[in-house]
Protein backbone atom coordinates (compact mmCIF):
# COMPACT_ATOMS: atom_id res chain seq x y z
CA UNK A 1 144.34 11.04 -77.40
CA UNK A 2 144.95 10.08 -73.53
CA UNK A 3 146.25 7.00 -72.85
CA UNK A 4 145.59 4.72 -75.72
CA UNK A 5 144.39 1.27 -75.39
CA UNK A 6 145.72 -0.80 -78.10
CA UNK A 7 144.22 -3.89 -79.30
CA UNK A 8 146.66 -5.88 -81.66
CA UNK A 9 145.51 -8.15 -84.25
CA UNK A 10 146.46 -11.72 -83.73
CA UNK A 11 147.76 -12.47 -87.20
CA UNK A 12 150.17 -9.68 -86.58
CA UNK A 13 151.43 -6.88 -84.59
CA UNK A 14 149.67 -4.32 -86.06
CA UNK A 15 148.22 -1.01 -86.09
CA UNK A 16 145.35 -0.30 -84.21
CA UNK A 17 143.45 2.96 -86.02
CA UNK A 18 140.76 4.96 -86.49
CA UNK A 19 140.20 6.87 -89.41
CA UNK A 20 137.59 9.25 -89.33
CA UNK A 21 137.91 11.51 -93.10
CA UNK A 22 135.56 13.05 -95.09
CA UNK A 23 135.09 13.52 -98.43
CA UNK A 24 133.24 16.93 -99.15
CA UNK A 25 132.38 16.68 -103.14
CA UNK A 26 131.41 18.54 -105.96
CA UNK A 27 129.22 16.99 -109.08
CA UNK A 28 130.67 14.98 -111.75
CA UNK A 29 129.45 17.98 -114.36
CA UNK A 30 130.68 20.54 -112.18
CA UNK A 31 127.52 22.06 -111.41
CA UNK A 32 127.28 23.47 -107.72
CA UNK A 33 125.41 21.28 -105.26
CA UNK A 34 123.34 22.62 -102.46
CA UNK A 35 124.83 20.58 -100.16
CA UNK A 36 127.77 18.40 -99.99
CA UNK A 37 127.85 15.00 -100.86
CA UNK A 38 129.19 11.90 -98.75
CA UNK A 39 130.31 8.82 -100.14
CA UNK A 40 130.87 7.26 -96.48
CA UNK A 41 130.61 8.24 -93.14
CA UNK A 42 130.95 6.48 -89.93
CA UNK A 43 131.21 9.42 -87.65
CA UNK A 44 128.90 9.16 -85.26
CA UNK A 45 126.35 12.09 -84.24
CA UNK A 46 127.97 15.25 -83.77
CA UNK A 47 131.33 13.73 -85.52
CA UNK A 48 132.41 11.86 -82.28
CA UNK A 49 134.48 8.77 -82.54
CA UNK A 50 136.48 6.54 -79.85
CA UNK A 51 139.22 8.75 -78.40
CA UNK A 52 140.88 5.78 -76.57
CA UNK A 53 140.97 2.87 -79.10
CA UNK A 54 142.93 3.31 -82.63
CA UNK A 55 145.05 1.58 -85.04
CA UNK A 56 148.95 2.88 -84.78
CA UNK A 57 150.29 3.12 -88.10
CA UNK A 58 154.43 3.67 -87.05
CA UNK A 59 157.34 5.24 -89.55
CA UNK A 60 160.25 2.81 -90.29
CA UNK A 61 162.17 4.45 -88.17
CA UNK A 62 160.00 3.96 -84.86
CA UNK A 63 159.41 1.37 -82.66
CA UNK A 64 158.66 -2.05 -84.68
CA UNK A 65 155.81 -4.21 -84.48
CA UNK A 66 153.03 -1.41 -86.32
CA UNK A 67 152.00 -1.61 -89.63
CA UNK A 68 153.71 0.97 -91.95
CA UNK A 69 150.72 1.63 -93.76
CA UNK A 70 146.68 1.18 -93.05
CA UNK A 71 143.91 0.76 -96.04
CA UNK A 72 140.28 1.69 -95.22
CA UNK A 73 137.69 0.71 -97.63
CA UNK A 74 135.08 2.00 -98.93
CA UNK A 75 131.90 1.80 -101.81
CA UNK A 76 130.50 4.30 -103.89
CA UNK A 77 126.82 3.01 -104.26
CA UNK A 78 125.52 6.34 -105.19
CA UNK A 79 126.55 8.01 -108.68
CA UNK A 80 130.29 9.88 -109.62
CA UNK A 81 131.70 12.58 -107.72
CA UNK A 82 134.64 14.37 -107.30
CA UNK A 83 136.81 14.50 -104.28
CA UNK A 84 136.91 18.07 -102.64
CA UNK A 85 138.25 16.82 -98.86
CA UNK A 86 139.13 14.31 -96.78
CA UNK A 87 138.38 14.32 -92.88
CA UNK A 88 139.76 12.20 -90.38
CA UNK A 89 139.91 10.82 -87.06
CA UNK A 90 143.91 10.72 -86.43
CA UNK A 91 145.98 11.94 -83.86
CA UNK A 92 149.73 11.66 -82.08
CA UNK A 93 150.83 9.03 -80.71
CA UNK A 94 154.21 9.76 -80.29
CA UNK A 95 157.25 10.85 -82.22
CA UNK A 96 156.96 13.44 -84.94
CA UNK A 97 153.46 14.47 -86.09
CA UNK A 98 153.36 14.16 -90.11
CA UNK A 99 151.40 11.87 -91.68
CA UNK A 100 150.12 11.05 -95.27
CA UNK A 101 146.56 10.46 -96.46
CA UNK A 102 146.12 8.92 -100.16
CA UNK A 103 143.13 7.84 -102.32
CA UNK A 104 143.24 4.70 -103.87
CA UNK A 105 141.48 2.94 -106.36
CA UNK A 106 140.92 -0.73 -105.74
CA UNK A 107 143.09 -3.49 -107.47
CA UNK A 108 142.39 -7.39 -106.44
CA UNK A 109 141.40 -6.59 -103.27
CA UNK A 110 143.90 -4.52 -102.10
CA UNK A 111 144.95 -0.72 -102.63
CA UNK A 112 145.92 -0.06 -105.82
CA UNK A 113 146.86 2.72 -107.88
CA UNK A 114 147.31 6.17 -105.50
CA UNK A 115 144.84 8.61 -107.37
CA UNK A 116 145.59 11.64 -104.73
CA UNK A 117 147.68 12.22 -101.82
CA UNK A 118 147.47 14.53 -98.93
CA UNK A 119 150.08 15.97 -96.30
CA UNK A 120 149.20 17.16 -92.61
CA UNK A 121 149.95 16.94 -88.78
CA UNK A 122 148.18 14.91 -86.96
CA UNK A 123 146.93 17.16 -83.37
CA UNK A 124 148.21 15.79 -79.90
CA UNK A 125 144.72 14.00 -78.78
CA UNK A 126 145.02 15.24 -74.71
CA UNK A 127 144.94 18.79 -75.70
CA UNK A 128 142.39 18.12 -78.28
CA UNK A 129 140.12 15.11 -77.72
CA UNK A 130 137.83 14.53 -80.34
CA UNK A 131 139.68 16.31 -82.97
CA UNK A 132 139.18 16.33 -86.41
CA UNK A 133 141.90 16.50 -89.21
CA UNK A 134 140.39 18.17 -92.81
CA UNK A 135 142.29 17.98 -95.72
CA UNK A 136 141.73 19.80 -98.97
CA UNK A 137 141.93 17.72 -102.12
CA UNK A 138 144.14 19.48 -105.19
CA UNK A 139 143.73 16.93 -107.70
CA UNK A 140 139.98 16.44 -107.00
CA UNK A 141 140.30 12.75 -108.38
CA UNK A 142 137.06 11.20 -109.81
CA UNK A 143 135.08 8.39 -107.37
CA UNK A 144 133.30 6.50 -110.17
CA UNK A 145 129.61 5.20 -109.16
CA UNK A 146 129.43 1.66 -108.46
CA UNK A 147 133.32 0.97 -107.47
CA UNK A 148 135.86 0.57 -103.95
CA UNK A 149 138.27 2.56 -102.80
CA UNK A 150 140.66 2.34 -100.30
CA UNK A 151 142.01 5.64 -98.18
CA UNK A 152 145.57 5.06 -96.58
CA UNK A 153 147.17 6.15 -93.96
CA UNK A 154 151.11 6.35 -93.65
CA UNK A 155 153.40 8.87 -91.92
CA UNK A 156 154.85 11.88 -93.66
CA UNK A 157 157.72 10.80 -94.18
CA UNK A 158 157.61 7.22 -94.19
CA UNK A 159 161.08 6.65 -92.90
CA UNK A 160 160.25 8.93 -89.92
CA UNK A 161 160.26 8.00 -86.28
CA UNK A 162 156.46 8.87 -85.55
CA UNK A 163 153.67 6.97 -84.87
CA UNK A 164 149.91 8.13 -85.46
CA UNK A 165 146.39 6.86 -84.18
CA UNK A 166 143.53 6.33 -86.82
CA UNK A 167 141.04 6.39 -84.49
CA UNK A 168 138.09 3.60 -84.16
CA UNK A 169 134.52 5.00 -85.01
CA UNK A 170 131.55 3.83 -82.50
CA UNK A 171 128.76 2.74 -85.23
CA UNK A 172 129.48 -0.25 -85.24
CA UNK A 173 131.10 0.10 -89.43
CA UNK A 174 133.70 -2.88 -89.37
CA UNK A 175 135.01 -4.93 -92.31
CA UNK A 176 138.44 -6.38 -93.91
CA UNK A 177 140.97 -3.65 -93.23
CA UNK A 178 144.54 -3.48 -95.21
CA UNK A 179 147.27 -3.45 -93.81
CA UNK A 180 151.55 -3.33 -94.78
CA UNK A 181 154.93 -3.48 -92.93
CA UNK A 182 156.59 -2.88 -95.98
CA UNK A 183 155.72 -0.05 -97.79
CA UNK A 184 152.64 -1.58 -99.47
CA UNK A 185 154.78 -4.09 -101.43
CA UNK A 186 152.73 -7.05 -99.61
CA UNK A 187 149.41 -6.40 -97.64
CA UNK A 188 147.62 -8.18 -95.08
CA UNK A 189 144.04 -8.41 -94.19
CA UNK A 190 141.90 -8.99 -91.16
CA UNK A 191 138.27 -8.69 -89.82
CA UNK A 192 138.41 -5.35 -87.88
CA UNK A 193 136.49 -2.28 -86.26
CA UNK A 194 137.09 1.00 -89.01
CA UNK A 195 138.75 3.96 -88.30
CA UNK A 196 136.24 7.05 -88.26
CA UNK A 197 136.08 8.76 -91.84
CA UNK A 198 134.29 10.06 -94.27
CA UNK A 199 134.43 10.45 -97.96
């Protein structure tokens, strides 16, 4: 992703990152749909995001100072689906190139429990600017109408020595973000610009 630009929150050294994932979904009833559904979205047009801001999210092993883990929320205002993909905006930062995407339903606030969870290699962003990751959901866990989620971002492994961007969408969609140095033991929360995803 070129030289990134990273903006660290004050109330810690965290990760800057921009998720952009989408959620491609099938009817609660299983019926086919003409199109497919999104829960969320802030992609801009033509699935563009900002290639040179992003929250870091860093493996244990890596340099310190980035969160371990990243929670993006999100509403489902419309009625029940069922998750078929997840997109996002996420590239290399540096180190190795596995990361972890997982689906969580909302507990107090914070991510709770991890309904599905996806594998994949994040792209190097200066051979591909303006990539974006898809992921394939196996489970195909249910998004009930009318609750929040949370989709997380960690390295694959977590002990590893990479580092990942979850890259900022240009929208304007900003909120309370999670965030964890530990695994998601303890989380953190602060007023931030989203990464790029949809669901």
């Amino acid at each position: 992703s070129q030289e990134i630009t990273i903006n660290r929150p004050a109330i810690s050294r965290s990760i800057v990152f921009l998720i952009a994932q989408c959620f491609s979904l099938a009817t609660l009833n299983g019926r086919a749909l003409a199109q497919a559904q999104e829960v969320f979205n802030n992609f801009a047009a033509g699935d563009t995001y900002d290639t040179g801001m992003s929250w870091i999210i860093s493996g244990s092993a890596s340099d310190t100072g980035y969160a371990t883990r990243v929670g993006m929320p999100f509403y489902n205002a419309g009625p029940s689906y069922t998750l078929d993909s997840i997109e996002l905006a996420v590239t290399k930062y540096k180190g190795s190139t596995g990361f972890k995407v997982s689906l969580h339903s909302n507990l107090g606030g914070n991510p709770g429990p991890e309904l599905e969870a996806i594998t994949g290699h994040a792209p190097d962003g200066f051979l591909n600017p303006g990539a974006i990751t898809k992921l394939p959901s196996v489970v195909k866990p249910l998004i009930e109408s009318g609750k929040a989620y949370y989709i997380v971002l960690e390295t694959n492994p977590s002990g590893s020595d990479g580092q990942v961007n979850w890259h900022w969408n240009t929208v304007g969609s900003g909120g309370f973000y999670r965030y964890t140095f530990d695994g998601g033991a303890s989380w953190f929360t602060s007023v931030v610009t989203f990464s790029a995803f949809r669901v």
